[in-house]
C-alpha atoms as a PDB file:
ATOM      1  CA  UNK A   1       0.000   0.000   0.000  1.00  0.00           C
ATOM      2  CA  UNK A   2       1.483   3.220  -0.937  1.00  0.00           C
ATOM      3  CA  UNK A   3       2.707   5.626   1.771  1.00  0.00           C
ATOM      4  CA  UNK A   4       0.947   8.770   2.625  1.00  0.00           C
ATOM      5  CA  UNK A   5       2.700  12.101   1.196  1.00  0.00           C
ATOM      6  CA  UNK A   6       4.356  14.059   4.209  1.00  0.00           C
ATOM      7  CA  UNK A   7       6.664  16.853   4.064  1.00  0.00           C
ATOM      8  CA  UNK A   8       7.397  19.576   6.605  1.00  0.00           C
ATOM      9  CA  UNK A   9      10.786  21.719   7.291  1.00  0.00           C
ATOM     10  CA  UNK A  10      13.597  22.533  10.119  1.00  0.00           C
ATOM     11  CA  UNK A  11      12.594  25.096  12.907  1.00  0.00           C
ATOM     12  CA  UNK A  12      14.340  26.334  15.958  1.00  0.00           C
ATOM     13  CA  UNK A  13      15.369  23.226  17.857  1.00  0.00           C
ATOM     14  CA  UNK A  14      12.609  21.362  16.391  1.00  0.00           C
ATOM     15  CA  UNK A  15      10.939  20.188  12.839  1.00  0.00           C
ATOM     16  CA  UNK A  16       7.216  21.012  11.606  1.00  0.00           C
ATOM     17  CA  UNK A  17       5.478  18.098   9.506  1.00  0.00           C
ATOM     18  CA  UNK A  18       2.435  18.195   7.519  1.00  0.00           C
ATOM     19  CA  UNK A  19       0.358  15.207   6.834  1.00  0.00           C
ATOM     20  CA  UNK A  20      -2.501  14.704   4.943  1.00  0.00           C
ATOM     21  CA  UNK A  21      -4.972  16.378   7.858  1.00  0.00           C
ATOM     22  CA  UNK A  22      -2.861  17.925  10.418  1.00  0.00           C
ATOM     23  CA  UNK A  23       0.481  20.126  10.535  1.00  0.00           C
ATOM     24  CA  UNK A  24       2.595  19.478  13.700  1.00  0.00           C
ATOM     25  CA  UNK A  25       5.342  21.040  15.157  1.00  0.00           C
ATOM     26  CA  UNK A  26       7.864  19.163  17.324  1.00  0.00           C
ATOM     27  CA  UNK A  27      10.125  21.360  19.449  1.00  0.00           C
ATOM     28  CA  UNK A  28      13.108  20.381  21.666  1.00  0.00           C
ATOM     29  CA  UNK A  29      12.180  22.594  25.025  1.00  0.00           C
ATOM     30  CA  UNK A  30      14.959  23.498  27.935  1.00  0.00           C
ATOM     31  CA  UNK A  31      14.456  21.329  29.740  1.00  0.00           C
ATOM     32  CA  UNK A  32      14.708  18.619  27.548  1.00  0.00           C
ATOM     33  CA  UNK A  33      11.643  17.333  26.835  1.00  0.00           C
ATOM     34  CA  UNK A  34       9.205  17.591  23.241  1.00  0.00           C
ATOM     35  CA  UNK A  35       6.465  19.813  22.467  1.00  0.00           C
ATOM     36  CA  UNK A  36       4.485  18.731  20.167  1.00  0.00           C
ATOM     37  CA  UNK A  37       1.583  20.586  18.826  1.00  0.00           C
ATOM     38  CA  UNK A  38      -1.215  19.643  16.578  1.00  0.00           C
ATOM     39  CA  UNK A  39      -3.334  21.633  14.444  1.00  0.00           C
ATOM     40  CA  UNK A  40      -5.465  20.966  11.403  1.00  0.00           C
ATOM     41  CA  UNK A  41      -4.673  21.842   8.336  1.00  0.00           C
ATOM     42  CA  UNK A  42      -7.243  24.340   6.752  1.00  0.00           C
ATOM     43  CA  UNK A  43      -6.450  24.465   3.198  1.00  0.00           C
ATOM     44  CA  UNK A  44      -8.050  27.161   0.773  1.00  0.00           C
ATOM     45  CA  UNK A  45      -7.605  24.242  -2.126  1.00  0.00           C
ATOM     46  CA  UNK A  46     -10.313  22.397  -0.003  1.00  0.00           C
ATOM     47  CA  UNK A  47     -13.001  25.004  -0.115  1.00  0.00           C
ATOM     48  CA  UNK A  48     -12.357  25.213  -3.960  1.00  0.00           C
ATOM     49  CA  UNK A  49     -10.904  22.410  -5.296  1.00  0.00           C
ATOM     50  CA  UNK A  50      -9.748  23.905  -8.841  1.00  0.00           C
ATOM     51  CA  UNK A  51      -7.062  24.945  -6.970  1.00  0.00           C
ATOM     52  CA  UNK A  52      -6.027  20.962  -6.810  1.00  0.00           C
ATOM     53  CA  UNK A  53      -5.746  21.312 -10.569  1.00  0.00           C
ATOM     54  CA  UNK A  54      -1.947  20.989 -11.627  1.00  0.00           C
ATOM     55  CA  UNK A  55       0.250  24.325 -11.738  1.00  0.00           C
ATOM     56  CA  UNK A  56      -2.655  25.905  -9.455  1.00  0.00           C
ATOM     57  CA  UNK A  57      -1.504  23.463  -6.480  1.00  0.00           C
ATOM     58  CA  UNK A  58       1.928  24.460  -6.534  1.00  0.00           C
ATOM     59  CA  UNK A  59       0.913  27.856  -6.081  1.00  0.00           C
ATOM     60  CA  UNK A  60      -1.056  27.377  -2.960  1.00  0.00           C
ATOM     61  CA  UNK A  61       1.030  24.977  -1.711  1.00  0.00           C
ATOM     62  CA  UNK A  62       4.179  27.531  -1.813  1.00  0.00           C
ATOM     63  CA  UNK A  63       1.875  30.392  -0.426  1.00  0.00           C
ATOM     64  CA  UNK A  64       0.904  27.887   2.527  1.00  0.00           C
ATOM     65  CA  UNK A  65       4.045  26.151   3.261  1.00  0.00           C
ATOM     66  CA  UNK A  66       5.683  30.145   3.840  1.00  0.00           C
ATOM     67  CA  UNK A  67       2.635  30.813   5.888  1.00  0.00           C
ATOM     68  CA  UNK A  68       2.875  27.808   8.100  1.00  0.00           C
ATOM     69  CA  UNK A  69       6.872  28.151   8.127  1.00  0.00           C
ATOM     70  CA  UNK A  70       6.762  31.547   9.630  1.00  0.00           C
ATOM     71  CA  UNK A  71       4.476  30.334  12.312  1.00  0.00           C
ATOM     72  CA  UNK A  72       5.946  27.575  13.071  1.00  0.00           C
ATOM     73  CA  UNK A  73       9.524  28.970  13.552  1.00  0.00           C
ATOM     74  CA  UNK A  74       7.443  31.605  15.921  1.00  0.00           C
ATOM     75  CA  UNK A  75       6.091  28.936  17.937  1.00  0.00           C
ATOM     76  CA  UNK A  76       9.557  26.621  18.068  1.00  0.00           C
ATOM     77  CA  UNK A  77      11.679  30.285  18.911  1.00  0.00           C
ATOM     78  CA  UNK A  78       9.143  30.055  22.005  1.00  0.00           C
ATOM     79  CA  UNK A  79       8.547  27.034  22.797  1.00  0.00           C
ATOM     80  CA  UNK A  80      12.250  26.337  22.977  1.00  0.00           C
ATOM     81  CA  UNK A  81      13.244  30.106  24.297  1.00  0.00           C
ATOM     82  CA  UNK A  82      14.924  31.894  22.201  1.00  0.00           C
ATOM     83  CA  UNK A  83      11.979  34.531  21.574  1.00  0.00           C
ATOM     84  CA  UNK A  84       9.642  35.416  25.290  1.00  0.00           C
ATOM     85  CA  UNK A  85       6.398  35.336  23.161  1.00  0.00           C
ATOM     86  CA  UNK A  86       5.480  34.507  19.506  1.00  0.00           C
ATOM     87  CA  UNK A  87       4.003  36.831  17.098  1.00  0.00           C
ATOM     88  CA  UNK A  88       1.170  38.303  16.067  1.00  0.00           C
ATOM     89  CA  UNK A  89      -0.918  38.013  13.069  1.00  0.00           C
ATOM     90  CA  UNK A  90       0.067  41.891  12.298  1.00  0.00           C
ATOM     91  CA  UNK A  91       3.610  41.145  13.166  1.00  0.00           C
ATOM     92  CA  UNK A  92       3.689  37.682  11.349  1.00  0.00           C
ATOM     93  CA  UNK A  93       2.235  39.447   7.985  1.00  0.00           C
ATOM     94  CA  UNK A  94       4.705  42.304   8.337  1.00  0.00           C
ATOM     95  CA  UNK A  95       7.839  39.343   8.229  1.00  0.00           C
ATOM     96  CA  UNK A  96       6.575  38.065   5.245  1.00  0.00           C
ATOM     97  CA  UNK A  97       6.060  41.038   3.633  1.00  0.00           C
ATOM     98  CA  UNK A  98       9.832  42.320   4.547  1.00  0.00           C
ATOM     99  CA  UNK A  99      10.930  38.811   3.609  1.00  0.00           C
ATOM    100  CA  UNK A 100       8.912  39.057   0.264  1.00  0.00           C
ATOM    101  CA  UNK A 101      10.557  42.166   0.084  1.00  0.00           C
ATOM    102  CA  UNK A 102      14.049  41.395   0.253  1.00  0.00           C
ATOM    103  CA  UNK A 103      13.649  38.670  -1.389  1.00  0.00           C
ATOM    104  CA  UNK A 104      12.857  40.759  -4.727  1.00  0.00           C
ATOM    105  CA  UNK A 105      15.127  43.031  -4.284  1.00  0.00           C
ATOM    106  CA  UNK A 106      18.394  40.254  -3.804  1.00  0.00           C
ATOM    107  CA  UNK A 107      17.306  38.090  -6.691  1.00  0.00           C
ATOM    108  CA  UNK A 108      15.329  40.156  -9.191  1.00  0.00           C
ATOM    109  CA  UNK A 109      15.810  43.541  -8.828  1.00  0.00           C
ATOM    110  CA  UNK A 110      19.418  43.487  -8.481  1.00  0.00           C
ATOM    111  CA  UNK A 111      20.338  40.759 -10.971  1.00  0.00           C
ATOM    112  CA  UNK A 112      18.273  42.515 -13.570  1.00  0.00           C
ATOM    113  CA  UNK A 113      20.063  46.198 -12.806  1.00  0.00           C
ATOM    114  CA  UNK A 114      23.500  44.649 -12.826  1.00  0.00           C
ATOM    115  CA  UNK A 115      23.357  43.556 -16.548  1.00  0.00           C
ATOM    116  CA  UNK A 116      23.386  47.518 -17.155  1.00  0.00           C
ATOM    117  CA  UNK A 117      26.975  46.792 -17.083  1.00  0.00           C
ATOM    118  CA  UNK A 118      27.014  44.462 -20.051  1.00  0.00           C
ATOM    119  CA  UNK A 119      24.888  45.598 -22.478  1.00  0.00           C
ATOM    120  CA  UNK A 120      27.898  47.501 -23.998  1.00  0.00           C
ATOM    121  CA  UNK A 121      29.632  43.840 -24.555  1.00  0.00           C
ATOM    122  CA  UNK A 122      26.110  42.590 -26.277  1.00  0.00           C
ATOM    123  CA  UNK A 123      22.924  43.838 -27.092  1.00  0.00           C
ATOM    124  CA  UNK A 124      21.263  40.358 -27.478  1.00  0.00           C
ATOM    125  CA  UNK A 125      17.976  40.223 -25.195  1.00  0.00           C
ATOM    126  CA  UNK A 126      18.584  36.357 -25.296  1.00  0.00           C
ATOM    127  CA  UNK A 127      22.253  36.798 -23.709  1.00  0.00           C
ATOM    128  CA  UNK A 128      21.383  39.100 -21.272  1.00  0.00           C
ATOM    129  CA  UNK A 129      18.402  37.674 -19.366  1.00  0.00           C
ATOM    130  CA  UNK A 130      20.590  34.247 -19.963  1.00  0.00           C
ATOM    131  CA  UNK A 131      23.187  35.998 -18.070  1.00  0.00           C
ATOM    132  CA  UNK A 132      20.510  37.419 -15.847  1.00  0.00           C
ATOM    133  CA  UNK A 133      19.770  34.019 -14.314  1.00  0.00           C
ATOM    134  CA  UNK A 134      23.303  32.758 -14.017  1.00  0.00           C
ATOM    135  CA  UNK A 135      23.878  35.934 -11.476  1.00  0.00           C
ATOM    136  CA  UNK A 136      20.752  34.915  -9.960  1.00  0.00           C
ATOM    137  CA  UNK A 137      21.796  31.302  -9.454  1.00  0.00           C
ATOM    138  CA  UNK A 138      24.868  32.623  -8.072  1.00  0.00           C
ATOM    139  CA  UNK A 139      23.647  35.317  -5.667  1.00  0.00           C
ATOM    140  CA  UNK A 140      21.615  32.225  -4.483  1.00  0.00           C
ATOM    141  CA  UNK A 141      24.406  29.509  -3.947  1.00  0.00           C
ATOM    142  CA  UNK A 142      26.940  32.099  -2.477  1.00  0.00           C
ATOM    143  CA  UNK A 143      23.548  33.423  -0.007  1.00  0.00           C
ATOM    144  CA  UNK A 144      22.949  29.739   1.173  1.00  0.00           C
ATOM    145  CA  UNK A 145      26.821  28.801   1.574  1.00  0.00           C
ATOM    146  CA  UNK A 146      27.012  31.720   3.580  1.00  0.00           C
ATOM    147  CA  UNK A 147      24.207  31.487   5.924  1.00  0.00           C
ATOM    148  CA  UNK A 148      25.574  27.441   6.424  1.00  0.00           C
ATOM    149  CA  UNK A 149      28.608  28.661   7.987  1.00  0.00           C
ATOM    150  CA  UNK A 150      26.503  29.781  10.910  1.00  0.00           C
ATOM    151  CA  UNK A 151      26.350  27.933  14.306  1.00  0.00           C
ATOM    152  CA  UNK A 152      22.521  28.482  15.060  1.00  0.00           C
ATOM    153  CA  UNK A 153      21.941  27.980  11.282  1.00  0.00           C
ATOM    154  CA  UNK A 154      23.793  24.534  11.470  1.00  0.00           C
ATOM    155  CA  UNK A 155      21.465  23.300  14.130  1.00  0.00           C
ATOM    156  CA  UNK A 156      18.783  23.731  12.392  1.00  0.00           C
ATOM    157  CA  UNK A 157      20.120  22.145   9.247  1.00  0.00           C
ATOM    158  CA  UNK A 158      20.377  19.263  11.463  1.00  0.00           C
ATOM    159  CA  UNK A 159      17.238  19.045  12.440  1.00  0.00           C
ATOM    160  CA  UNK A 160      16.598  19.285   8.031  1.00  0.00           C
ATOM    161  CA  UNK A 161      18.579  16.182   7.795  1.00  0.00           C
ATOM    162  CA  UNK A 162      16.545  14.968  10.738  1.00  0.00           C
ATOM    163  CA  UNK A 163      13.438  15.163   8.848  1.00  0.00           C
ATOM    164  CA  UNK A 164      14.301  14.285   5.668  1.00  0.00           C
ATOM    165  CA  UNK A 165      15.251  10.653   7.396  1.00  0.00           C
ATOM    166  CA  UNK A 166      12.725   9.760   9.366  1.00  0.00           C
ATOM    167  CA  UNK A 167      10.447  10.639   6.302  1.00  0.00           C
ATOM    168  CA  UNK A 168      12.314   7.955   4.198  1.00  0.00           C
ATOM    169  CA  UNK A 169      11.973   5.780   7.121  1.00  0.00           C
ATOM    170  CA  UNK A 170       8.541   6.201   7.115  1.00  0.00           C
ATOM    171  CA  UNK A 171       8.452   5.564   3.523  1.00  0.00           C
ATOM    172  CA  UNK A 172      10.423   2.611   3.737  1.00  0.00           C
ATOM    173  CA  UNK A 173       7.411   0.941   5.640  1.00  0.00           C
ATOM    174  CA  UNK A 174       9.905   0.665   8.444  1.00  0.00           C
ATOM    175  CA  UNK A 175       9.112   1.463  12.248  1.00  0.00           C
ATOM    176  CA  UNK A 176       9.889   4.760  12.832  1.00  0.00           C
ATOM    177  CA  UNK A 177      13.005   4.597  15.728  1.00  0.00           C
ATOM    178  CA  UNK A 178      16.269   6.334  15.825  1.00  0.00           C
ATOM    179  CA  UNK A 179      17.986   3.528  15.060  1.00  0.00           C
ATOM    180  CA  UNK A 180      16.049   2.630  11.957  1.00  0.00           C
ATOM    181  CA  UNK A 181      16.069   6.766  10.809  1.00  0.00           C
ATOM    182  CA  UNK A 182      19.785   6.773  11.137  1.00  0.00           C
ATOM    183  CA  UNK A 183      20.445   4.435   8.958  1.00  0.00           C
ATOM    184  CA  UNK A 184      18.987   6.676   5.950  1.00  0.00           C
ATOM    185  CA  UNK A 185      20.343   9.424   3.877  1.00  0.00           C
ATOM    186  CA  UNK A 186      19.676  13.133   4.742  1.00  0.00           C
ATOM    187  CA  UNK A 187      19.111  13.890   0.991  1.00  0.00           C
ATOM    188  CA  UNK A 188      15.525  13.853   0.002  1.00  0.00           C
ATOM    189  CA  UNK A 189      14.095  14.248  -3.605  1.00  0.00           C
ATOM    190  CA  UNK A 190      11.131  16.130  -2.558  1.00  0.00           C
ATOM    191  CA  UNK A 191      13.058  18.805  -0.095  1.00  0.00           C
ATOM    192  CA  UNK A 192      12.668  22.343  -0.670  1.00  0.00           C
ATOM    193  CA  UNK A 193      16.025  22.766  -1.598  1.00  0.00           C
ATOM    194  CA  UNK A 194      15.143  20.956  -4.329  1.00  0.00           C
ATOM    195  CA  UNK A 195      12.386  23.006  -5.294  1.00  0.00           C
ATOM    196  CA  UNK A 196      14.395  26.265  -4.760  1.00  0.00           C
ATOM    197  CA  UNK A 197      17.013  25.078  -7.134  1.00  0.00           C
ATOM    198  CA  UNK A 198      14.259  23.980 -10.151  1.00  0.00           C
ATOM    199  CA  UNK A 199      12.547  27.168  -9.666  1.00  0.00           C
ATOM    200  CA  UNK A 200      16.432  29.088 -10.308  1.00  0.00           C
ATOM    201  CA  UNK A 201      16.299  26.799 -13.475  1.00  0.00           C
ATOM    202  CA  UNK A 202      12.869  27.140 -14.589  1.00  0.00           C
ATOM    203  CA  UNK A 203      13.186  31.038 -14.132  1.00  0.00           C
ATOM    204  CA  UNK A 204      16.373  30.924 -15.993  1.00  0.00           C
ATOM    205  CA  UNK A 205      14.503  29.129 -19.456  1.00  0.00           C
ATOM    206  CA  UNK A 206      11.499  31.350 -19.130  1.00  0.00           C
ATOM    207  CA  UNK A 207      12.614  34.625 -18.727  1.00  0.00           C
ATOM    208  CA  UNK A 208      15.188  33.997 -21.363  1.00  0.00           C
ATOM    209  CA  UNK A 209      12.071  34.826 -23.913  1.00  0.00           C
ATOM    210  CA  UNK A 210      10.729  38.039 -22.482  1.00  0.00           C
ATOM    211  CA  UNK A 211      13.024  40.369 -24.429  1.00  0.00           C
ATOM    212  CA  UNK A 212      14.695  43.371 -22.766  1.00  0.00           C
ATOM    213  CA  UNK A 213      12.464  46.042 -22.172  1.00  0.00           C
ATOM    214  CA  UNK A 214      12.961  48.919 -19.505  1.00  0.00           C
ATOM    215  CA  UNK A 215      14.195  47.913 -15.462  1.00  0.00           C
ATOM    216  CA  UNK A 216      10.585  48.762 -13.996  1.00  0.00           C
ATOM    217  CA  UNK A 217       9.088  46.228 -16.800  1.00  0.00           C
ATOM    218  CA  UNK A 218      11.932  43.943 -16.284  1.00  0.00           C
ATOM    219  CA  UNK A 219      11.218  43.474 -12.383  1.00  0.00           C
ATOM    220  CA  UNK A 220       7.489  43.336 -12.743  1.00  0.00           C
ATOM    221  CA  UNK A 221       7.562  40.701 -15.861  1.00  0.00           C
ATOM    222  CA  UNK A 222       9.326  38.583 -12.959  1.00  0.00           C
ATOM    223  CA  UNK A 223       7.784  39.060 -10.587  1.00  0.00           C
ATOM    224  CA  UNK A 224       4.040  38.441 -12.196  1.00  0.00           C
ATOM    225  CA  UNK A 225       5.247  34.860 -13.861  1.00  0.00           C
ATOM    226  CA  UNK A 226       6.573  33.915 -10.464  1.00  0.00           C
ATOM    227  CA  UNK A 227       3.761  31.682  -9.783  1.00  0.00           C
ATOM    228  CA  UNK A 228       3.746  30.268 -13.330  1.00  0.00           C
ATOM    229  CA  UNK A 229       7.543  29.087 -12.538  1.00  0.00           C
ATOM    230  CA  UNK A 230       6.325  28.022  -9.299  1.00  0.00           C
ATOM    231  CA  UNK A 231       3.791  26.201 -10.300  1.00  0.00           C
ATOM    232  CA  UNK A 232       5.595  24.600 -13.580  1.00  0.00           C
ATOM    233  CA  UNK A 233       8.673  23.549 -10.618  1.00  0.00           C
ATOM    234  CA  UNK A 234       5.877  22.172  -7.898  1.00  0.00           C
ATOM    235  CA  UNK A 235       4.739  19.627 -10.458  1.00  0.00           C
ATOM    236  CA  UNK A 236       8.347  18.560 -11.202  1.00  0.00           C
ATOM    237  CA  UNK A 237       9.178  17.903  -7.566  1.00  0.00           C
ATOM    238  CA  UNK A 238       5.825  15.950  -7.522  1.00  0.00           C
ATOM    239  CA  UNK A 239       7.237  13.868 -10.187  1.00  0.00           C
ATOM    240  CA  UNK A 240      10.498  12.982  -9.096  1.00  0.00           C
ATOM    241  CA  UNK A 241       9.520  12.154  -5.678  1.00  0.00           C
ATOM    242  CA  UNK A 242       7.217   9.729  -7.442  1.00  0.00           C
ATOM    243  CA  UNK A 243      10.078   8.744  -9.918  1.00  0.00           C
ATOM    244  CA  UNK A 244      13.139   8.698  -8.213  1.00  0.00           C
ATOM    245  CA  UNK A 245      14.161   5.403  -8.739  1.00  0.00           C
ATOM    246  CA  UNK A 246      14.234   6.347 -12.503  1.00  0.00           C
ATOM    247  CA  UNK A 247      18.330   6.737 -13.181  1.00  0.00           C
ATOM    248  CA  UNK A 248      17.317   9.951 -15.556  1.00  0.00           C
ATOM    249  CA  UNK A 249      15.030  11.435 -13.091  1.00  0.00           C
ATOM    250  CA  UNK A 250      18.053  10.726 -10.017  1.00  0.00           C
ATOM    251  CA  UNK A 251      20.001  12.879 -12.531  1.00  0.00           C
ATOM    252  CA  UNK A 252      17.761  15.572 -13.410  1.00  0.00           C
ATOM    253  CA  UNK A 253      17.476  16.348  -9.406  1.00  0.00           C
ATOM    254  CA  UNK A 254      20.948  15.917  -8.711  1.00  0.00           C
ATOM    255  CA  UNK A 255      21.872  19.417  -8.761  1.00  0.00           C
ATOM    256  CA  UNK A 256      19.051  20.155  -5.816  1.00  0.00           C
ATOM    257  CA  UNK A 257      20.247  17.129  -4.252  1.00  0.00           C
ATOM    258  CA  UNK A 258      23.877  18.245  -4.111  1.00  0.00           C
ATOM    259  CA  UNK A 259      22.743  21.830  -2.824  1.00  0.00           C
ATOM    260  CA  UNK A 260      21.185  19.621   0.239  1.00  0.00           C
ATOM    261  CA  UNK A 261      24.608  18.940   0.943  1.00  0.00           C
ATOM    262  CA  UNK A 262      24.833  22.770   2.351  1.00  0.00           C
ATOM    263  CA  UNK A 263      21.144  22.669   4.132  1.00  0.00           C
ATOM    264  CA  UNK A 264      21.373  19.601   5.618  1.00  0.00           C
ATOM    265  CA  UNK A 265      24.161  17.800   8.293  1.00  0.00           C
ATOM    266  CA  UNK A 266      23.994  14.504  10.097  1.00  0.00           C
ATOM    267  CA  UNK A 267      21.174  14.866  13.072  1.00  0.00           C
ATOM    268  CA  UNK A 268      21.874  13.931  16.715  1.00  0.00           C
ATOM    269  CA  UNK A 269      19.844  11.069  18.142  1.00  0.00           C
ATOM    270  CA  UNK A 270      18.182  13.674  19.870  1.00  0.00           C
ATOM    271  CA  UNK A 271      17.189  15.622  16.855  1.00  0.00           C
ATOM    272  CA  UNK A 272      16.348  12.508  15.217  1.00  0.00           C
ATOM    273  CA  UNK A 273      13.794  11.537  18.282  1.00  0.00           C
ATOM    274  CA  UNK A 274      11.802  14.997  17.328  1.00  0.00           C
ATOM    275  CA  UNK A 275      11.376  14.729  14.102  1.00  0.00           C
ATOM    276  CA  UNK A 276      10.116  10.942  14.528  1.00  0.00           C
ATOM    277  CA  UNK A 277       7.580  12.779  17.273  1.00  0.00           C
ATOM    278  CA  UNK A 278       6.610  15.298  14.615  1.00  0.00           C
ATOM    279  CA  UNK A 279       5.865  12.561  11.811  1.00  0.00           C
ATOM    280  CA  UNK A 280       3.796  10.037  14.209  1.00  0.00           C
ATOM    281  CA  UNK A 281       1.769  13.332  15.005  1.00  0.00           C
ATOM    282  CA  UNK A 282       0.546  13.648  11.481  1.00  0.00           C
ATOM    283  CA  UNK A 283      -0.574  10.657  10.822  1.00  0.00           C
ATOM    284  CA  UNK A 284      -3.944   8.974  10.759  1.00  0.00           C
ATOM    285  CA  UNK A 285      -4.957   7.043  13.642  1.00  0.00           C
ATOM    286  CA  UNK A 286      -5.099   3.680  10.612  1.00  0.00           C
ATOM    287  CA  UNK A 287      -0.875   4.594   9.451  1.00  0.00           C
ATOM    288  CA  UNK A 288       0.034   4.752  13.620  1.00  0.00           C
ATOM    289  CA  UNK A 289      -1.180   1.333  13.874  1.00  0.00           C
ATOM    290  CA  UNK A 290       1.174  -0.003  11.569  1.00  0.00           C
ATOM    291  CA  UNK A 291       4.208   1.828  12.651  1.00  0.00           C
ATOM    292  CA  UNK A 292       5.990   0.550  16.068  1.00  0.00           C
ATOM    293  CA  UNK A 293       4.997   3.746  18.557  1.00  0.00           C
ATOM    294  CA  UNK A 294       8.506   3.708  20.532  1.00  0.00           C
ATOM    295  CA  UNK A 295       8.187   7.342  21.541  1.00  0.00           C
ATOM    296  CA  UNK A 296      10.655   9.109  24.922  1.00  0.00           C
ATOM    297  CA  UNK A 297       9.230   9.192  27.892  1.00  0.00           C
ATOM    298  CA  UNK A 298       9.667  13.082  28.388  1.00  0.00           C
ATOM    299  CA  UNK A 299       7.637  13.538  25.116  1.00  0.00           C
ATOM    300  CA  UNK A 300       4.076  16.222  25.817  1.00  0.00           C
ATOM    301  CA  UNK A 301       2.239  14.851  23.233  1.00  0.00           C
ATOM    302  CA  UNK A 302      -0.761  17.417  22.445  1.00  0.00           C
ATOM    303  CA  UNK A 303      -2.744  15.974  19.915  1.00  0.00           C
ATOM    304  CA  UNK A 304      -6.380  13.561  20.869  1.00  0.00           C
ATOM    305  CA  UNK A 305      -5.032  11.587  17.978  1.00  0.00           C
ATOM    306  CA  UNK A 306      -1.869  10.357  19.551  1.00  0.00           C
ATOM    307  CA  UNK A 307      -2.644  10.689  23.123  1.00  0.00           C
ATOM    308  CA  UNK A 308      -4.459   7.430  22.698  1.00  0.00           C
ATOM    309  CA  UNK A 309      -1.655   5.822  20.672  1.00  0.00           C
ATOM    310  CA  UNK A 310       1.189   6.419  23.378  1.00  0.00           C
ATOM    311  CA  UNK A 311       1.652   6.566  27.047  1.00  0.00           C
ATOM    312  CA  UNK A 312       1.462  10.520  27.404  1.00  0.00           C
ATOM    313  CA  UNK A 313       3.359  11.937  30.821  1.00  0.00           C
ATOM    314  CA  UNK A 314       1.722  15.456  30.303  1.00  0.00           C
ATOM    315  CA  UNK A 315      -0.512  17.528  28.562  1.00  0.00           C
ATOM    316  CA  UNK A 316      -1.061  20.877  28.358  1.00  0.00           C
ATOM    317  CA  UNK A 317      -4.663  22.224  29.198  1.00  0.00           C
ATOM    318  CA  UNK A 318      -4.659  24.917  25.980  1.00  0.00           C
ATOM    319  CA  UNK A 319      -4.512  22.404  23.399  1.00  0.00           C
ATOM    320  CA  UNK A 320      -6.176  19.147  25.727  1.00  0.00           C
END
């Protein structure tokens, strides 16, 4: 029977997991036990489902997964104390939009204005937005090599590689313990990464056909087909995740799969113990029955789903 399609990310001390009907977040607290907390996922693609349709879906999912990342690093930055309280929903929304922001300005709007500097080598629209994307691509690989030399950043790349293996465990059919997730590599076809580095591509073939009008056109043309590139990437993650065993589809990814090599590291025991809490917290009450429920002792589990599934040592009243 074919596994259930997970996928989640690395917060602070800690890893958030969606599942099919719930989004948990698993958070390594002070003290040293797990939070985990449970809540539904309320998808707009479920109130109208022509946003299931392919290209659409990517879309939302991008727009969701950035919506439940920011909240979930605000919960895990409290939960595990780096931050006194999380944010707000005016606070949250203003993140995003600085994020959004910068975001435009590092790999659009500054890419674009630098090939100022070479139109008096060529005057070829082609050449230029082909160069374009190659200073994009490398604006991007120098911005993530950079923010991996960081200590606090390297944690939570652990905790990435931490998910990505228990997730293979899980779709291995095997019981989900730390011995069993060690044993699997931290490099995972369907990872973000991955998706990051087929957008760069994608971005790079599409915008190569847009000619070269002014820098205000330039930026917004971008910035408007950004969904169709997301949307056009989504779908090929979707497909290799289903096709990886294919030796041309291995190689097709194998450029997002070596950039893992920078946003993941080998996981702790520890780190590998919270992501396993965060995956058995997604799923259906029918998939924990067939996995071997070997969870810490110190682990609050918060969710009605689990609570009957494992012995539970506390529970918090705001989620119970």
């Amino acid at each position: 029977m074919a596994k259930l399609s997970i996928g989640g990310q690395a917060v602070i001390e800690g890893v958030m997991m969606r599942g099919p009907k719930d989004v948990a977040v698993a958070v390594r607290k002070a003290d040293g036990s797990i939070d985990v907390d449970v809540r539904p996922v309320n998808s707009i693609s479920d109130r109208y489902p022509i946003l299931k349709k392919p290209l659409l879906r990517g879309v939302v999912s991008l727009v969701e997964s950035l919506v439940m990342g920011m909240k979930a690093l605000s919960y895990s930055a409290q939960v595990s104390g780096e931050e006194d309280e999380q944010m707000d929903d005016k606070e949250m929304a203003l993140t995003m939009l600085v994020s959004v922001a910068l975001a435009v300005g590092l790999f659009i709007a500054i890419p674009t204005w630098s090939m100022r500097y070479l139109q008096q080598w060529t005057n070829s629209s082609l050449v230029l937005n082909l160069l374009e994307g190659l200073l994009r691509m490398g604006i991007f690989l120098v911005y993530i090599a950079a923010i991996s030399s960081m200590e606090d950043i390297q944690r939570v790349f652990k905790y990435h590689g931490a998910e990505h293996k228990t997730i293979f465990t899980y779709e291995a059919g095997l019981p989900l313990t730390v011995e069993n997730v060690r044993k699997f590599p931290r490099l995972h076809p369907r990872c973000g990464t991955n998706f990051l580095m087929i957008v760069m591509l994608i971005s790079i073939f599409i915008f190569a056909f847009l000619g070269w009008p002014n820098l205000v056109e330039r930026i917004l043309s971008r910035i408007l087909l950004m969904p169709v590139v997301a949307g056009i990437s989504y779908e090929l993650i979707r497909f290799a995740g289903k096709n990886n065993d294919k030796p041309w589809v291995h190689r097709m990814i194998m450029p997002g799969l070596l950039l893992q090599k920078l946003t993941t590291r080998e996981p702790d025991d520890e780190m590998i113990e919270v992501a396993i809490a965060s995956v058995k917290a997604v799923l259906p009450e029918e998939e924990l029955q067939k996995v071997e429920l070997k969870v810490p002792d110190a682990i609050a589990l918060k969710a009605p789903a689990i609570a009957e599934a494992v012995p539970v040592v506390s529970c918090e009243e705001k989620t119970c």
